[in-house]
Protein backbone atom coordinates (compact mmCIF):
# COMPACT_ATOMS: atom_id res chain seq x y z
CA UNK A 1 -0.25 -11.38 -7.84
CA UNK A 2 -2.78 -12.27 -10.50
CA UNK A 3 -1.22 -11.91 -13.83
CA UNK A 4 -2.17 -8.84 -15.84
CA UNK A 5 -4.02 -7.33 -13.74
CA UNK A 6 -2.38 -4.81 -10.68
CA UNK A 7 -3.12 -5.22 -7.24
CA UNK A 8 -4.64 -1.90 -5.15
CA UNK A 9 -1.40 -1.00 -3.92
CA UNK A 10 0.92 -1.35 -6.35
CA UNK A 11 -1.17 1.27 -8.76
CA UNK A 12 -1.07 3.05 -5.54
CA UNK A 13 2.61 2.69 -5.04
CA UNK A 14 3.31 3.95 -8.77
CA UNK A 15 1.38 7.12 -8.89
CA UNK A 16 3.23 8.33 -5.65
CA UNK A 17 6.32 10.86 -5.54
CA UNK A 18 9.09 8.98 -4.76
CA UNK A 19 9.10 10.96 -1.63
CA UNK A 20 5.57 10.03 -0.80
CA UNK A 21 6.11 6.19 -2.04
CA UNK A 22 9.03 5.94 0.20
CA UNK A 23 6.96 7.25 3.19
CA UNK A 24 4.05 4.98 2.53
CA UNK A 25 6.48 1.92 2.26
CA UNK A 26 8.33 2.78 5.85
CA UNK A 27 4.41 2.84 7.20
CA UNK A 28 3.42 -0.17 5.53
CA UNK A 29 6.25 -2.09 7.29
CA UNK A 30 6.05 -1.02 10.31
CA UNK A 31 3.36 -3.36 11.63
CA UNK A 32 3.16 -0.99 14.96
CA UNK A 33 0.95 0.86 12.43
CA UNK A 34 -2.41 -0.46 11.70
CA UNK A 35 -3.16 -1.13 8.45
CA UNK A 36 -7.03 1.26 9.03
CA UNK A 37 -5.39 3.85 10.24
CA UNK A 38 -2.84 3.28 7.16
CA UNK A 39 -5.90 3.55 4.42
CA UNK A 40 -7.65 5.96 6.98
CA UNK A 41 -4.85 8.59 6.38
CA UNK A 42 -4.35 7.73 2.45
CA UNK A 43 -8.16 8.46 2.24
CA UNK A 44 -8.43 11.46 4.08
CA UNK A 45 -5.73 12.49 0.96
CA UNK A 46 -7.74 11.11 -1.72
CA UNK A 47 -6.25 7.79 -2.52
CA UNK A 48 -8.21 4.59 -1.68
CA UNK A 49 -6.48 1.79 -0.35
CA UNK A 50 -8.47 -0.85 1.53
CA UNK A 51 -6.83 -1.91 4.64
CA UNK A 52 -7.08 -5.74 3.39
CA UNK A 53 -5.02 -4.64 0.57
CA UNK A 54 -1.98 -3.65 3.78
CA UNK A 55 -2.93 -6.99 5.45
CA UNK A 56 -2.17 -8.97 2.16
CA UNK A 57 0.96 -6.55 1.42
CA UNK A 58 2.20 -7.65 5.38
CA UNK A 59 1.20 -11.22 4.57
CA UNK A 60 2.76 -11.50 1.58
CA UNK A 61 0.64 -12.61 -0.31
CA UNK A 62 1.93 -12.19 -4.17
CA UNK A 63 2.31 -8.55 -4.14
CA UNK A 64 4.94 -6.90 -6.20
CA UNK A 65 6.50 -3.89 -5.10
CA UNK A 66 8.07 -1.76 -7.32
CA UNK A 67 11.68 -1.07 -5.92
């Protein structure tokens, strides 16, 4: 990840319930589940992820997930 500056899904990933973070992590690596229908659903709830942001996530490319 860039240095100082937070990627799209870990600022989504730390304003989460643990409940909810836990949930979005278990989608996020299950690749049956495709990263638009991923942001799709997080939209529809107010929170905007772009699916490229799940594709780099799967990739992984740099992205730091807080454990």
């Amino acid at each position: 990840m860039r240095s100082g500056k937070k990627g799209a899904l870990q600022q989504v990933l730390e304003t989460l319930p643990d409940a909810d973070r836990a949930d979005l992590l278990e989608a996020l690596n299950n690749d049956n589940i495709p990263a638009t229908v991923i942001s799709r659903v997080l939209h529809a709830r107010g929170i905007s992820l772009p699916s490229s942001a799940i594709t780099r996530y799967r990739r992984g490319d740099g992205v730091y997930v807080p454990q």
